[in-house]
N, C-alpha and C. Protein backbone atom coordinates (compact mmCIF):
# COMPACT_ATOMS: atom_id res chain seq x y z
N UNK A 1 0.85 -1.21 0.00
CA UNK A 1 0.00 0.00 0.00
C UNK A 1 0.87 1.25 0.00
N UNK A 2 0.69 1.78 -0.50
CA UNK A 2 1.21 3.87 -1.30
C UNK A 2 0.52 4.32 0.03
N UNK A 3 1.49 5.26 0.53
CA UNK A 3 1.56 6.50 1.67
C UNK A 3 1.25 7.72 0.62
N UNK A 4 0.19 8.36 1.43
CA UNK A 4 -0.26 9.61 1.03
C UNK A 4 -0.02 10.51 1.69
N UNK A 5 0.70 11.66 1.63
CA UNK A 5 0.60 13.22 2.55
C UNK A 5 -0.02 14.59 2.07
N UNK A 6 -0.78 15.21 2.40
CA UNK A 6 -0.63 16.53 2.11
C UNK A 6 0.11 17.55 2.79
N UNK A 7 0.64 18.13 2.15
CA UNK A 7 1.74 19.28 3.21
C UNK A 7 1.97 20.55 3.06
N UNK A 8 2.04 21.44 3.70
CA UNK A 8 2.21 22.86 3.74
C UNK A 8 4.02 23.56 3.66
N UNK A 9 4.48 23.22 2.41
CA UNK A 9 5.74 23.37 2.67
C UNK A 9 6.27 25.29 2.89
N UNK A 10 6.85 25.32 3.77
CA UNK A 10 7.05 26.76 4.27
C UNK A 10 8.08 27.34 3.15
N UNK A 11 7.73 28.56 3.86
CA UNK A 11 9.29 29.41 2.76
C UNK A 11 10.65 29.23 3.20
N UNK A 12 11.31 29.14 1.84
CA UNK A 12 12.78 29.06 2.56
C UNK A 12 12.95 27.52 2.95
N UNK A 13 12.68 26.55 2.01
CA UNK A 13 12.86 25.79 2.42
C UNK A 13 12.82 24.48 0.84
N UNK A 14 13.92 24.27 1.41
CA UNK A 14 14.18 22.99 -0.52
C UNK A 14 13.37 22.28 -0.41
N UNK A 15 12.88 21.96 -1.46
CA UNK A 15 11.46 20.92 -1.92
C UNK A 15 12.26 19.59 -2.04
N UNK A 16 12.95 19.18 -0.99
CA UNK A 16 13.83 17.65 -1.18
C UNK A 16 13.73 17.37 0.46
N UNK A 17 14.45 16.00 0.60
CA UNK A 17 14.65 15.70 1.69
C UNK A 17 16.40 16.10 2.25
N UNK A 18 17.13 16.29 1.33
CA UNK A 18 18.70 16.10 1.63
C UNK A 18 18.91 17.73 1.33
N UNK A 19 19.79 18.00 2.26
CA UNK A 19 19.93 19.48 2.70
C UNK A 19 21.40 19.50 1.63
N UNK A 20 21.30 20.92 1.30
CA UNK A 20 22.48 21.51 0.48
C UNK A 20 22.79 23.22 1.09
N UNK A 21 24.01 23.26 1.23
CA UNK A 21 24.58 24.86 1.81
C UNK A 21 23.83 24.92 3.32
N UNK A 22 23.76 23.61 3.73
CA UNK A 22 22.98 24.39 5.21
C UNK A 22 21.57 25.02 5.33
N UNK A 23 20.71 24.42 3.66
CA UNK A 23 19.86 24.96 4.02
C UNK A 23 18.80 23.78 4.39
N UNK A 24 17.15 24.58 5.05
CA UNK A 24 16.37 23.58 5.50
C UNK A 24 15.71 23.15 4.63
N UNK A 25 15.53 22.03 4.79
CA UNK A 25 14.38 20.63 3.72
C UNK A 25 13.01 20.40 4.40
N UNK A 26 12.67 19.83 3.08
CA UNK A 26 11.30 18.99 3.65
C UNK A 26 11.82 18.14 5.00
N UNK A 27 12.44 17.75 5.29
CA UNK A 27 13.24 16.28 6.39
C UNK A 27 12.67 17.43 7.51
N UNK A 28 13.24 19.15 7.65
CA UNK A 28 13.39 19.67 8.86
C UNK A 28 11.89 19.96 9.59
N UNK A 29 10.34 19.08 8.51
CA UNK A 29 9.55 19.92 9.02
C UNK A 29 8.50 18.17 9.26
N UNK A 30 8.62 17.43 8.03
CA UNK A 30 8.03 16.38 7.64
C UNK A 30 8.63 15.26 8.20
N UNK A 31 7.96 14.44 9.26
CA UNK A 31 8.98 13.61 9.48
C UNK A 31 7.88 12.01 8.69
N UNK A 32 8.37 11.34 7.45
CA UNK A 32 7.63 10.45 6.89
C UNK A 32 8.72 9.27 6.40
N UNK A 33 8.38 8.39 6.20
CA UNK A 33 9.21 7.30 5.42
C UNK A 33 10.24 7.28 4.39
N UNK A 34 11.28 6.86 4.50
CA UNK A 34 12.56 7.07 3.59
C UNK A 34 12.39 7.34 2.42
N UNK A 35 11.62 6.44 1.72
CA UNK A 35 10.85 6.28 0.31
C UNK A 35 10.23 7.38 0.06
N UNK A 36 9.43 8.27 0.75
CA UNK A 36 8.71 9.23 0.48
C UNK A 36 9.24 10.24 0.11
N UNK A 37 8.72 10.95 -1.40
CA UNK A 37 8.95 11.91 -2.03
C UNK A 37 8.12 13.30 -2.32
N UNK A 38 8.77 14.26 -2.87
CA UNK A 38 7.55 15.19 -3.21
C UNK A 38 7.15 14.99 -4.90
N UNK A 39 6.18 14.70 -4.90
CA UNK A 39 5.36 14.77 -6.28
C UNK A 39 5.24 16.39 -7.01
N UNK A 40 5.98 16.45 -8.13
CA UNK A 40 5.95 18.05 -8.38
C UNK A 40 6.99 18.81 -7.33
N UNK A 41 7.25 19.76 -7.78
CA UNK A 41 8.14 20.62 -7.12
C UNK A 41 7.53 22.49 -6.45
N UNK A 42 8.14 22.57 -5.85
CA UNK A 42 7.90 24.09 -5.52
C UNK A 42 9.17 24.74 -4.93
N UNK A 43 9.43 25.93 -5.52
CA UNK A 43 11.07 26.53 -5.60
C UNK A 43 11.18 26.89 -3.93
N UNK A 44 12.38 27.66 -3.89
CA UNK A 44 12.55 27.13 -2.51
C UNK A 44 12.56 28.68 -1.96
N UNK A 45 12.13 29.43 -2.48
CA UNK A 45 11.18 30.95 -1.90
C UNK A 45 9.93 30.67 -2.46
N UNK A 46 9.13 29.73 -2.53
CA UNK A 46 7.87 29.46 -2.91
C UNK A 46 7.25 28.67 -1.63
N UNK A 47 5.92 29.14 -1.33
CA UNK A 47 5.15 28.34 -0.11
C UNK A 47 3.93 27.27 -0.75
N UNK A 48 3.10 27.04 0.35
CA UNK A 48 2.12 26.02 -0.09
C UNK A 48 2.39 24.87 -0.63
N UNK A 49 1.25 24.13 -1.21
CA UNK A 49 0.63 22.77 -1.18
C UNK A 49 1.82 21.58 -2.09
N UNK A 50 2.06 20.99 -1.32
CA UNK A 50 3.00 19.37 -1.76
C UNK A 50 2.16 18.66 -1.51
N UNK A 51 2.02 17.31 -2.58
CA UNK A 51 1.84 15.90 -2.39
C UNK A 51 3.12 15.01 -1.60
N UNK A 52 3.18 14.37 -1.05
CA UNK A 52 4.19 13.52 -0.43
C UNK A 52 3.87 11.97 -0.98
N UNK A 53 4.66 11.36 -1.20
CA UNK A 53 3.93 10.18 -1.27
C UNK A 53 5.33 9.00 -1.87
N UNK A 54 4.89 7.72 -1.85
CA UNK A 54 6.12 6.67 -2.37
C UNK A 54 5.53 6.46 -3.69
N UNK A 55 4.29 6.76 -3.88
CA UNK A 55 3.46 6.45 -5.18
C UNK A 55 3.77 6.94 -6.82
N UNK A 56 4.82 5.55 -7.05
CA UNK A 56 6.15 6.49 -8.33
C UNK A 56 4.45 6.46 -9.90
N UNK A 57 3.76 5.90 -9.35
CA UNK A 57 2.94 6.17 -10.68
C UNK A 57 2.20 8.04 -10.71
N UNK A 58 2.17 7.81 -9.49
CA UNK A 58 1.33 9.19 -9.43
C UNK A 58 1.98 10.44 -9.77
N UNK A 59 3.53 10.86 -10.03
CA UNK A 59 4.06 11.25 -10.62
C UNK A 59 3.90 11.65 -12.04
N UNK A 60 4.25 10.55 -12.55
CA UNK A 60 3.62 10.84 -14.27
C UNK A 60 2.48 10.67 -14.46
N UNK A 61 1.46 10.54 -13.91
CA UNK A 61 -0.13 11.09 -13.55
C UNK A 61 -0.72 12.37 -13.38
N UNK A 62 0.32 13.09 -12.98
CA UNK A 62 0.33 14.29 -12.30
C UNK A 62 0.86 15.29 -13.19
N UNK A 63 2.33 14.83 -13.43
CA UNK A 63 3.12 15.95 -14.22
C UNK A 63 2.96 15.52 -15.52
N UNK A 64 2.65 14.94 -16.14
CA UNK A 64 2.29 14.44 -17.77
C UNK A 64 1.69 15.83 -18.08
N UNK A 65 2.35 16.79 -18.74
CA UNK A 65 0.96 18.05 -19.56
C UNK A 65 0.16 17.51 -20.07
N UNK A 66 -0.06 15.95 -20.44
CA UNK A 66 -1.36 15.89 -21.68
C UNK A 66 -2.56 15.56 -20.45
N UNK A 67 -2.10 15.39 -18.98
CA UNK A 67 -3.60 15.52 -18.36
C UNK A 67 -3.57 16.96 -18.09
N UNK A 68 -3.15 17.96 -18.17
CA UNK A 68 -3.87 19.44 -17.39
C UNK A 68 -4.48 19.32 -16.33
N UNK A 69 -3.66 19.18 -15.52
CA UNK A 69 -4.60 19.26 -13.82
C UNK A 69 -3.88 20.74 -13.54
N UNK A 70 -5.33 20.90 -12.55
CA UNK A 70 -5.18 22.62 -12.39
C UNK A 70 -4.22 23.12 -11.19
N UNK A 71 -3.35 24.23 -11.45
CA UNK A 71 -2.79 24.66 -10.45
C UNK A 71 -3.25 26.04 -9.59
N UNK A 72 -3.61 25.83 -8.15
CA UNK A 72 -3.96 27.67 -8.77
C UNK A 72 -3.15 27.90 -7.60
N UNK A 73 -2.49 29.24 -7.83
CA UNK A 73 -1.45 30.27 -7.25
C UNK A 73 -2.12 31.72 -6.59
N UNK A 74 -1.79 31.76 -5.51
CA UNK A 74 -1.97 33.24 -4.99
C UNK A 74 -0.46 33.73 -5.10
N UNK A 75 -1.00 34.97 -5.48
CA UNK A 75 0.81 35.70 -5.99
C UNK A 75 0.48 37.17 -5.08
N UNK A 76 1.51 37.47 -4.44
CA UNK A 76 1.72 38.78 -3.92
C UNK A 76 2.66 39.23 -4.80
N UNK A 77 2.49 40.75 -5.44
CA UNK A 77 3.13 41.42 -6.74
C UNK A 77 3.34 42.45 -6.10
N UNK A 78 4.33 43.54 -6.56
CA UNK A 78 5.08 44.59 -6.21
C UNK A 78 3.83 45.20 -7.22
N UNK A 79 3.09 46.67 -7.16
CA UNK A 79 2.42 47.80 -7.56
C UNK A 79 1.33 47.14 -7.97
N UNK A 80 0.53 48.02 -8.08
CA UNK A 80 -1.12 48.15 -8.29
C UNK A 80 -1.31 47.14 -9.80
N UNK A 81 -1.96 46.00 -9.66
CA UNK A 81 -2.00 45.47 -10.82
C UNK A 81 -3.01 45.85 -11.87
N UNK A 82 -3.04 46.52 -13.10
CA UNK A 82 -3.85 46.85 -14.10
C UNK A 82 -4.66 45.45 -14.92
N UNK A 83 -6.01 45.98 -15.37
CA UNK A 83 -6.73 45.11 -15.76
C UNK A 83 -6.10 44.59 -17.08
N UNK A 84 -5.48 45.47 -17.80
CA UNK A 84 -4.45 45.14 -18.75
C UNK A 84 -3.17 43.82 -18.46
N UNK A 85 -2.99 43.76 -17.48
CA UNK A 85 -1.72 43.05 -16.98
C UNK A 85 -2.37 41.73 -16.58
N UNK A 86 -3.73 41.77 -16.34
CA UNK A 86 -4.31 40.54 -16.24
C UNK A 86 -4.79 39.73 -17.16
N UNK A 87 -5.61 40.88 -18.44
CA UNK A 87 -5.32 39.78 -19.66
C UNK A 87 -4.59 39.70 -20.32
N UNK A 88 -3.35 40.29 -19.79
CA UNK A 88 -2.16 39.72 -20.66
C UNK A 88 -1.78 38.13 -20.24
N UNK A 89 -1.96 38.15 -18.55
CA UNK A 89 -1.71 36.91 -17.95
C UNK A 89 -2.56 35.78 -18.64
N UNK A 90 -3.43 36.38 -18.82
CA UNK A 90 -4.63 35.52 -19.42
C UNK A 90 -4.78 34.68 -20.62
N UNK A 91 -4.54 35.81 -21.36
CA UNK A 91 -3.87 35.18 -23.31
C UNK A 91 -3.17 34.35 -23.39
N UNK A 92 -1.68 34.51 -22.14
CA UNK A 92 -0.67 34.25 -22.71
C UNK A 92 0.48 35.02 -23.05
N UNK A 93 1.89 34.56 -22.28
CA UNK A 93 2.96 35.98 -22.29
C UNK A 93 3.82 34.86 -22.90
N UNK A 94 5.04 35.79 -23.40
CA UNK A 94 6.17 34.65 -23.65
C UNK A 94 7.55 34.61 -22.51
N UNK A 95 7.85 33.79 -22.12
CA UNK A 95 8.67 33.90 -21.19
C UNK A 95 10.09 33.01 -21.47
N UNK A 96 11.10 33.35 -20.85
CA UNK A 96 12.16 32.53 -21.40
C UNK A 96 12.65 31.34 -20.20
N UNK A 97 12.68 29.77 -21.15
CA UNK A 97 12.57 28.41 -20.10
C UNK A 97 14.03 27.64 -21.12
N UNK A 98 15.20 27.77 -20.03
CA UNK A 98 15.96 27.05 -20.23
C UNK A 98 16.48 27.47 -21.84
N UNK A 99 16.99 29.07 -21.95
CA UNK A 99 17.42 29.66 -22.86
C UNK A 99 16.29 29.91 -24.34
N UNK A 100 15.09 29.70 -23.78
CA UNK A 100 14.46 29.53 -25.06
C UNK A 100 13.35 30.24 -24.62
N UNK A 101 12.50 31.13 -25.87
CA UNK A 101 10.98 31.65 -25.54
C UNK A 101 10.32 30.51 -25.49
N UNK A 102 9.35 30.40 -24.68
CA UNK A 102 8.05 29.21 -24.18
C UNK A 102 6.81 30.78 -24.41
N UNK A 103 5.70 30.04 -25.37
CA UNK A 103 4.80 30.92 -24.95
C UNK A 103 3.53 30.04 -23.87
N UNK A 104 3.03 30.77 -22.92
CA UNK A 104 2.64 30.22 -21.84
C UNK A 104 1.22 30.15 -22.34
N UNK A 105 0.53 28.83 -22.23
CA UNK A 105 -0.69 28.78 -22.69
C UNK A 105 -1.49 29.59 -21.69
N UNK A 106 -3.13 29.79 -22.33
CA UNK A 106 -4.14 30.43 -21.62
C UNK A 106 -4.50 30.20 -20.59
N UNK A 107 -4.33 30.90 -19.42
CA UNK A 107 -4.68 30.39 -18.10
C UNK A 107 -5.97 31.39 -17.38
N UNK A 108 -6.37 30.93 -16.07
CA UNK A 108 -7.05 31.70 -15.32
C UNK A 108 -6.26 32.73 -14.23
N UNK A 109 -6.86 34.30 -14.46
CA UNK A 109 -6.11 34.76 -13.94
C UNK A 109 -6.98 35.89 -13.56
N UNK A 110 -7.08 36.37 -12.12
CA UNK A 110 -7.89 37.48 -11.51
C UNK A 110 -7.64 38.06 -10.51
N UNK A 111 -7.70 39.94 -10.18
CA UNK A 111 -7.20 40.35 -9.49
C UNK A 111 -8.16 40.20 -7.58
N UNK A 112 -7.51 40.11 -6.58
CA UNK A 112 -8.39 39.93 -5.09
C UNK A 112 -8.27 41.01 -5.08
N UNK A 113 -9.71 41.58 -4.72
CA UNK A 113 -9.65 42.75 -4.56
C UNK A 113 -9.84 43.56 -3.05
N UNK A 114 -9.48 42.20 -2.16
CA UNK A 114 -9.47 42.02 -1.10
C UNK A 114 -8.22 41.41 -0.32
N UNK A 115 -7.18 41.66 -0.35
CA UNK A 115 -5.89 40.37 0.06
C UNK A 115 -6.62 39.01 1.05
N UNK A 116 -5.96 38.05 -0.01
CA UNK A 116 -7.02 37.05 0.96
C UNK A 116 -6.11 36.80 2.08
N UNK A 117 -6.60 35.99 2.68
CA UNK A 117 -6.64 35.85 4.27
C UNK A 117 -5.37 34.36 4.19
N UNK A 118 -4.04 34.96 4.00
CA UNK A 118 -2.48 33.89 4.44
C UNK A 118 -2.09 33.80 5.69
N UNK A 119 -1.66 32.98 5.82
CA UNK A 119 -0.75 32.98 7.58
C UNK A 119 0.59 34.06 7.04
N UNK A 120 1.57 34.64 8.21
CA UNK A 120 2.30 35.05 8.37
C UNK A 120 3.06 34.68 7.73
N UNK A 121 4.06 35.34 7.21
CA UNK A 121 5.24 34.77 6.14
C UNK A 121 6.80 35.04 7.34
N UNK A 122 7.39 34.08 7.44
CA UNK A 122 8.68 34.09 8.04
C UNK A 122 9.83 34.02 7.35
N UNK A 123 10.55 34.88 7.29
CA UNK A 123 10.24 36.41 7.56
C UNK A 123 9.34 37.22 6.67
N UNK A 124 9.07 38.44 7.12
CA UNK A 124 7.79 38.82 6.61
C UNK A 124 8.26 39.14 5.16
N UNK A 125 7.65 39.63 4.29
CA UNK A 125 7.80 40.48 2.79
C UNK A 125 8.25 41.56 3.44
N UNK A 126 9.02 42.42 3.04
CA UNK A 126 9.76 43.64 3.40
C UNK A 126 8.64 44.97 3.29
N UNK A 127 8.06 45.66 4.00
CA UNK A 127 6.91 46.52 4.05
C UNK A 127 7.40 48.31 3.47
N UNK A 128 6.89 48.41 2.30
CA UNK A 128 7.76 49.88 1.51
C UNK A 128 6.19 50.75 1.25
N UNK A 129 6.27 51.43 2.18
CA UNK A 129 4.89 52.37 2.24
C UNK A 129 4.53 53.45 1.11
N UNK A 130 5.70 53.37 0.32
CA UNK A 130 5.72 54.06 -1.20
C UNK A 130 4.72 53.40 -2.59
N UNK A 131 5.51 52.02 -1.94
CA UNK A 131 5.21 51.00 -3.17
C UNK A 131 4.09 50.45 -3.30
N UNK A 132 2.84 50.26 -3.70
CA UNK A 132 1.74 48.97 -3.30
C UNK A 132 2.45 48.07 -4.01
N UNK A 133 1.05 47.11 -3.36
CA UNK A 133 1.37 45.61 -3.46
C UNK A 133 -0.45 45.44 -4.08
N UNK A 134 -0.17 44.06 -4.68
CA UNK A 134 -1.62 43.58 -5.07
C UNK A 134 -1.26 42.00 -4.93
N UNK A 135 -2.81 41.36 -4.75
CA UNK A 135 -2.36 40.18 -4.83
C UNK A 135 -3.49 39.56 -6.20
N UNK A 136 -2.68 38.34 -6.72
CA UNK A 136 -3.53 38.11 -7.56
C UNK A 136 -3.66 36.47 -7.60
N UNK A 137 -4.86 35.76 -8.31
CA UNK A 137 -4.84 34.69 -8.71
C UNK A 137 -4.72 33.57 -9.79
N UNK A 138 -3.70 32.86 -10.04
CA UNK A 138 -3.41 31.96 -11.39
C UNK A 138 -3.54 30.75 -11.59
N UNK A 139 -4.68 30.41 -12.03
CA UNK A 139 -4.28 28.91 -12.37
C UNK A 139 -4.06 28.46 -13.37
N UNK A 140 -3.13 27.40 -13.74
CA UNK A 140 -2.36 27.03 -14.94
C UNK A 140 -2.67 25.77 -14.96
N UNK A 141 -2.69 24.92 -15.94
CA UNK A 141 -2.67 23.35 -16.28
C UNK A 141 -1.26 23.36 -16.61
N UNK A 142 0.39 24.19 -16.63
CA UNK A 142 1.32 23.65 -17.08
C UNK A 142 2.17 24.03 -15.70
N UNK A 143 3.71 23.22 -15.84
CA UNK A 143 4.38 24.30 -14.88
C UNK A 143 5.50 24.47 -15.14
N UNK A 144 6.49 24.93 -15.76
CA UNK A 144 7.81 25.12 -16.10
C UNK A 144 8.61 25.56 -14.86
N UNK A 145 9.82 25.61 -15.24
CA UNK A 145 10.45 26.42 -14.11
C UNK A 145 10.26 27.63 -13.41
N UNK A 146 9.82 27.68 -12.72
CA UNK A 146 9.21 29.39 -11.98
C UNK A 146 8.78 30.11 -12.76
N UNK A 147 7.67 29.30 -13.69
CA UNK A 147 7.03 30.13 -14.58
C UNK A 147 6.20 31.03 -14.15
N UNK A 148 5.06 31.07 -12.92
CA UNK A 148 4.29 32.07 -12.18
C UNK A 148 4.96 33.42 -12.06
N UNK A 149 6.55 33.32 -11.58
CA UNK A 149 7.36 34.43 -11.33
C UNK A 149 7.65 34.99 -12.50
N UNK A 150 8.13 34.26 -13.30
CA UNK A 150 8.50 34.90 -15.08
C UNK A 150 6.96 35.27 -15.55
N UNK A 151 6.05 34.89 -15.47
CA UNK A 151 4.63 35.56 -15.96
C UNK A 151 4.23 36.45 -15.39
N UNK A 152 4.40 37.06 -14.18
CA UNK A 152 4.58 38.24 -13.56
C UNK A 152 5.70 39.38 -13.75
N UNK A 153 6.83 38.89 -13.55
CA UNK A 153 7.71 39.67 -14.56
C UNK A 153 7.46 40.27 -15.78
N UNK A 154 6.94 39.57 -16.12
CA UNK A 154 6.71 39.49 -17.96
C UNK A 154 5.75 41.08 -18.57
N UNK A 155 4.86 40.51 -17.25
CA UNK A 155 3.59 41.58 -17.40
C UNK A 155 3.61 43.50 -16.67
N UNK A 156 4.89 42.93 -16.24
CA UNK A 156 5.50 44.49 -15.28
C UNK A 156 5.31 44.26 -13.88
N UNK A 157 5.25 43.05 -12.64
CA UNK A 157 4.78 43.59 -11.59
C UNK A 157 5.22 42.08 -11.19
N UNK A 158 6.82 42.03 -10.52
CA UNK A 158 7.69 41.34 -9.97
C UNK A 158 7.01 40.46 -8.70
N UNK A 159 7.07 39.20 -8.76
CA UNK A 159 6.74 38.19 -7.45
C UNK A 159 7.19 38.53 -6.14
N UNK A 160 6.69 39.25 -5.40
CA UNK A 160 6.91 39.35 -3.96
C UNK A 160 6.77 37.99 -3.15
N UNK A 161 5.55 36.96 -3.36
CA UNK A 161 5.23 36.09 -2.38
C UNK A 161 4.43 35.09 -2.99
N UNK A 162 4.57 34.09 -3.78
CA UNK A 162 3.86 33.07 -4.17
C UNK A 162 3.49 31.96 -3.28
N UNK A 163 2.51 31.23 -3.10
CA UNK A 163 1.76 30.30 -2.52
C UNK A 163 0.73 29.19 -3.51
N UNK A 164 1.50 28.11 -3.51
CA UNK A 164 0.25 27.53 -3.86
C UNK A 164 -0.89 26.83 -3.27
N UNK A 165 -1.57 26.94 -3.33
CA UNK A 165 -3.23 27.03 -2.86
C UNK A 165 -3.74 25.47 -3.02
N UNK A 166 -4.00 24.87 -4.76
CA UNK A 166 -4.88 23.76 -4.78
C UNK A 166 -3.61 23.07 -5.94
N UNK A 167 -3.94 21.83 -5.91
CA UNK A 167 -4.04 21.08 -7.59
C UNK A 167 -5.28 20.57 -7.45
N UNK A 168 -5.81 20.61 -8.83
CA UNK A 168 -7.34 20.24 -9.01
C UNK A 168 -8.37 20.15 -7.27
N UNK A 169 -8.61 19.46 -6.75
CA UNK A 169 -9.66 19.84 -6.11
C UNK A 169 -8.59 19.45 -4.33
N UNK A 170 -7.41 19.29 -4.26
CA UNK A 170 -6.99 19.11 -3.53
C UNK A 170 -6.46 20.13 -2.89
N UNK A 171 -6.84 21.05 -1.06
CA UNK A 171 -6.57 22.51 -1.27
C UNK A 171 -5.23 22.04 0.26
N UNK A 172 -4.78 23.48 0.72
CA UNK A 172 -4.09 23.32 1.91
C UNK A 172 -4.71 23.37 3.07
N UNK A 173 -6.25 23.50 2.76
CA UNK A 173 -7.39 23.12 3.66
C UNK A 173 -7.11 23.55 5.41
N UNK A 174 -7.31 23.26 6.32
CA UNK A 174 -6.39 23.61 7.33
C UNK A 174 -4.98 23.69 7.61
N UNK A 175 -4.52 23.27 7.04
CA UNK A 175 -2.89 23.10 7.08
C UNK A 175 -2.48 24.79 7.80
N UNK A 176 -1.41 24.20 8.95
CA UNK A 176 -0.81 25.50 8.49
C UNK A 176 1.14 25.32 8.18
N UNK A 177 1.30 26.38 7.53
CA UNK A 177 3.09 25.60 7.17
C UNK A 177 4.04 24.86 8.47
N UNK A 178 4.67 23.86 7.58
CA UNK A 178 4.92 23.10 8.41
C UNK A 178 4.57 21.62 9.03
N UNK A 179 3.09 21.96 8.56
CA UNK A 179 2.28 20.87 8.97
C UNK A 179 1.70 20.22 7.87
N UNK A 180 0.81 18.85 8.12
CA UNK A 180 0.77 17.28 6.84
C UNK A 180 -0.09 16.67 7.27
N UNK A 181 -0.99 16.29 6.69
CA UNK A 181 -1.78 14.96 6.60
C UNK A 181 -2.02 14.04 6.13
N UNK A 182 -2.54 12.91 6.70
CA UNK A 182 -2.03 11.93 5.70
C UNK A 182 -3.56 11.60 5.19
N UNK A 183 -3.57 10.87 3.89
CA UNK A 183 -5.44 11.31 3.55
C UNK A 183 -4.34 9.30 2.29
N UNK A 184 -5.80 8.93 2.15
CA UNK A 184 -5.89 7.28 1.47
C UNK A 184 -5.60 7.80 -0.16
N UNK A 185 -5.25 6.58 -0.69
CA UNK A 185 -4.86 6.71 -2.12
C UNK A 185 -6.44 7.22 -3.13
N UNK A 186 -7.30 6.34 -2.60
CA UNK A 186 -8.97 6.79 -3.16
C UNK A 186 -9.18 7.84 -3.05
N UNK A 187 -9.06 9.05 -1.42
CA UNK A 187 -9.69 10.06 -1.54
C UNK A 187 -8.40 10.87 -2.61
N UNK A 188 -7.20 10.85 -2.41
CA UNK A 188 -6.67 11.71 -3.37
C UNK A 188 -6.69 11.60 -4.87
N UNK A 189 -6.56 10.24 -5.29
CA UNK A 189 -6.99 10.05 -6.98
C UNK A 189 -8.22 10.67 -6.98
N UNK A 190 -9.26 10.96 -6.10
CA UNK A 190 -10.95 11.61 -6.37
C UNK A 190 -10.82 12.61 -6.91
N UNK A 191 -10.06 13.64 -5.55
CA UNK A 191 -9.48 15.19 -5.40
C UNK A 191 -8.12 15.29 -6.64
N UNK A 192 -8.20 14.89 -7.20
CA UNK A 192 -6.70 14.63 -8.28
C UNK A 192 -7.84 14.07 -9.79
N UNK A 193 -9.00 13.79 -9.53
CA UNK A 193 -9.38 13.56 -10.82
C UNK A 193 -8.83 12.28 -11.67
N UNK A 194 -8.34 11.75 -10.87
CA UNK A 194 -7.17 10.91 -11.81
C UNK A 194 -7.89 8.89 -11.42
N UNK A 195 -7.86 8.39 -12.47
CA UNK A 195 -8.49 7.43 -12.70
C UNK A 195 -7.69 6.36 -11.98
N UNK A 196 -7.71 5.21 -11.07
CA UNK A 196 -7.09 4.26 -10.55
C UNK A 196 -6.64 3.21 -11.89
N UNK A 197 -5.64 2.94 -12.41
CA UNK A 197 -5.59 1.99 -13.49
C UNK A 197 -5.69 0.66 -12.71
């Protein structure tokens, strides 16, 4: 039987188990079975939602682009974001992946016009009473290398604080960083959309 986790991986912290330069890992927060990996990645100034799991199928289940399972991102952005800058996000920007333009397919993308409601960031975002901030929402069916951050770039209005939120119907639900649950292979293939072969 496949070990399931959901987890709240914090900032500042490598999406692996084996530490490099002294810095902290999944190991310093997650304590789970040798075998256990993270499914998908999240950069290591990036917060929110990991799968954990030994389950090597669910991997290429997951990250295969020809299923499009949804990602969605709360992004904290440096200045006031324009409705312009959102359907640019929207169309499609071109961004550069591993020396090459990638144009980023059509995604969902909308401004909160409310900052939603995050836990505390350790350490905080740096507070510049000149500058606003906006936060916005993205979800993508692809994920390249810190493509959220380069699609913000792209559009004029630099990644202060990314979080991811859901894949398809699976959210960080109570979690708070740091913390994991462990949930059965059925309920997550449900919340994952993804068919048991």
């Amino acid at each position: 039987m496949s070990t399931y986790f959901i987890a709240y991986k914090p900032f500042r912290v490598l999406c692996q188990f084996t530490s490099e330069d002294g810095k902290q890992t999944l190991k310093d927060f997650f304590d789970v079975p040798s075998n256990v990996y993270p499914v998908g990645r999240l950069d290591y100034d990036s917060e929110g939602l990991l799968i954990l799991t030994d389950d090597k199928k669910l991997n290429h289940l997951l990250l295969n682009p020809a299923h499009e399972h949804e990602r969605e991102y709360w992004v904290q952005v440096e200045g006031s974001v324009s409705q312009e800058a959102i359907e640019s996000l929207i169309a499609g920007v071109t961004i550069n992946v591993d020396g090459k333009n990638f144009q980023t397919k059509k995604c969902k993308a909308e401004k909160f016009y409310v900052p939603p409601s995050v836990h505390e960031r350790i350490p905080p975002i740096r507070f510049r009473k000149n500058i606003p901030d906006s936060w916005i929402k993205i979800i993508l069916t692809e994920g390249k290398n810190r493509q959220v951050r380069k699609m913000t770039a792209k559009v004029g209005y630099p990644t202060l604080r990314l979080i991811r939120t859901r894949i398809e119907s699976v959210t960080l639900a109570q979690l708070q960083p740091g913390e994991k649950k462990s949930i059965s292979q059925q309920e997550l293939y449900n919340l994952l959309k993804i068919q048991k072969r």
